[in-house]
C-alpha atoms as a PDB file:
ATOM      1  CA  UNK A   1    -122.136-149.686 -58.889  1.00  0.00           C
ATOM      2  CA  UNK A   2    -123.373-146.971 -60.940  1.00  0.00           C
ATOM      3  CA  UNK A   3    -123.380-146.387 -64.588  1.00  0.00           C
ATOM      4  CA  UNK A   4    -123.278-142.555 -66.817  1.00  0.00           C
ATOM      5  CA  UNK A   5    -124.203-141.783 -70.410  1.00  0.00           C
ATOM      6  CA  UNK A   6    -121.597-139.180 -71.386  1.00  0.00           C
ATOM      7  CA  UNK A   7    -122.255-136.672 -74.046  1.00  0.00           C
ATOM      8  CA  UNK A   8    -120.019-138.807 -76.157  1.00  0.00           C
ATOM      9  CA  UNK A   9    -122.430-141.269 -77.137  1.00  0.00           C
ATOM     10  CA  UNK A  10    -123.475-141.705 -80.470  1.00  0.00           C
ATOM     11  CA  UNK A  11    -127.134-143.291 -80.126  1.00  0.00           C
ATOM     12  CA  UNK A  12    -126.262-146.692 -81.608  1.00  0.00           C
ATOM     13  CA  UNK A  13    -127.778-148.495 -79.074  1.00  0.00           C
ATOM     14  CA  UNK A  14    -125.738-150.925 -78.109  1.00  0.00           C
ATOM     15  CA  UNK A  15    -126.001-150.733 -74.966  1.00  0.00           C
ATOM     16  CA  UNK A  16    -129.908-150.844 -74.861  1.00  0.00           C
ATOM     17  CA  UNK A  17    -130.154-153.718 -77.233  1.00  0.00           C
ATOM     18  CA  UNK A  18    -127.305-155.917 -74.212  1.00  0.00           C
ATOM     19  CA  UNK A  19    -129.015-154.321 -71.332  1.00  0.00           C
ATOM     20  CA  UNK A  20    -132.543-153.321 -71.693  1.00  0.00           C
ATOM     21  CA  UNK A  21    -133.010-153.357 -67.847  1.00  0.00           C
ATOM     22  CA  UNK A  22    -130.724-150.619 -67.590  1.00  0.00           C
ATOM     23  CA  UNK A  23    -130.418-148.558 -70.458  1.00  0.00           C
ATOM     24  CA  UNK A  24    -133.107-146.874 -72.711  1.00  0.00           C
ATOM     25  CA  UNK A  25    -132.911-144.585 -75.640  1.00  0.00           C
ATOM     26  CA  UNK A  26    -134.177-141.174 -75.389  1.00  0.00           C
ATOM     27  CA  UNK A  27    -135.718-139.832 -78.721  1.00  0.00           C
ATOM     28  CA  UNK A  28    -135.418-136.359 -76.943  1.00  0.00           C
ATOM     29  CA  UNK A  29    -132.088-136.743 -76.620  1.00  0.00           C
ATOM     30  CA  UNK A  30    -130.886-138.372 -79.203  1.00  0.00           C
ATOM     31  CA  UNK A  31    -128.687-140.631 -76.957  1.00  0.00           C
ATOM     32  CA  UNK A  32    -129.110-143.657 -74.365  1.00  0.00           C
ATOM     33  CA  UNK A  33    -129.981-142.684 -70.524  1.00  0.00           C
ATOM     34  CA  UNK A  34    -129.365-145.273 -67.676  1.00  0.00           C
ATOM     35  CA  UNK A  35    -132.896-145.640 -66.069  1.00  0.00           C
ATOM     36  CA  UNK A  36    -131.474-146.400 -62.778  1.00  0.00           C
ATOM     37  CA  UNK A  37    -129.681-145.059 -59.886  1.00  0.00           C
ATOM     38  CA  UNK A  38    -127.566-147.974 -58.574  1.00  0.00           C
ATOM     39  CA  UNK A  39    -127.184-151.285 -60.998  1.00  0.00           C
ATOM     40  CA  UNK A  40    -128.494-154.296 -59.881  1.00  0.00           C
ATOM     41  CA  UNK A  41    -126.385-156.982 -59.020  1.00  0.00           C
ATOM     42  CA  UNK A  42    -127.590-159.232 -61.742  1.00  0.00           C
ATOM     43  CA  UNK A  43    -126.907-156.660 -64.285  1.00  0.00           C
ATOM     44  CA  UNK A  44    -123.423-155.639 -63.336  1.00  0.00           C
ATOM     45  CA  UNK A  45    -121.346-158.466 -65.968  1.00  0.00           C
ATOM     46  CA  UNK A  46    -123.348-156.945 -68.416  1.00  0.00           C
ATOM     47  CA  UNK A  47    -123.221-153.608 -67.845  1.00  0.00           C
ATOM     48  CA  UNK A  48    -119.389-153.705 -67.637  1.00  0.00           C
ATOM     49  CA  UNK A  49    -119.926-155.338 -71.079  1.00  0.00           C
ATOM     50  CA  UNK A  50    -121.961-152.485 -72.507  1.00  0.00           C
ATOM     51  CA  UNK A  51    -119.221-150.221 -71.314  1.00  0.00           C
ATOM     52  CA  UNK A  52    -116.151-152.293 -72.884  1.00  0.00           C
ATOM     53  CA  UNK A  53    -118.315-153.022 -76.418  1.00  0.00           C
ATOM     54  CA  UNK A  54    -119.059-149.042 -76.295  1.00  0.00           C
ATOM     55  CA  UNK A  55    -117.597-147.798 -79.720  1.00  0.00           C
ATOM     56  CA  UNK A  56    -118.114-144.394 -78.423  1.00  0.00           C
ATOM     57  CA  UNK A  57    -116.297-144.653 -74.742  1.00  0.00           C
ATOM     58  CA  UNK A  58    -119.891-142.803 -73.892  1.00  0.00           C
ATOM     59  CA  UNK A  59    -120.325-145.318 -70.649  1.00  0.00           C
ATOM     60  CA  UNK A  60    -118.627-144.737 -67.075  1.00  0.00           C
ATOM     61  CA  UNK A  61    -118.673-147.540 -64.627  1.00  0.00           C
ATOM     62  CA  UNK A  62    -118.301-145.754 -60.986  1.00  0.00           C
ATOM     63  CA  UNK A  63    -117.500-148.506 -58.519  1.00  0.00           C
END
């Protein structure tokens, strides 16, 4: 499973504050970045999560 930022998100963080292991904010940016290529296993649940609780629909999930 992989996981993309669009250019849709907002920078509210969500996502980094449910799934640090995954997602990070970049100041640069302005916006979260996923800071891996393929999800762990572990971190998939929440992940999905961070995509449903998006208010910005800014997270893909590609299976």
């Amino acid at each position: 499973m992989k996981a993309v930022i669009t250019s849709q998100c907002m920078g509210d963080r969500n996502c980094n504050d449910l799934c640090p292991q995954v997602f990070e904010y970049d100041e640069n940016e302005l916006k979260s970045i996923v800071k891996v290529d393929e999800i762990p296993e572990q971190y998939e649940e929440i992940v999905r999560r961070a995509a449903q609780e998006c208010g910005a629909d800014a997270i893909e999930i590609i299976e």
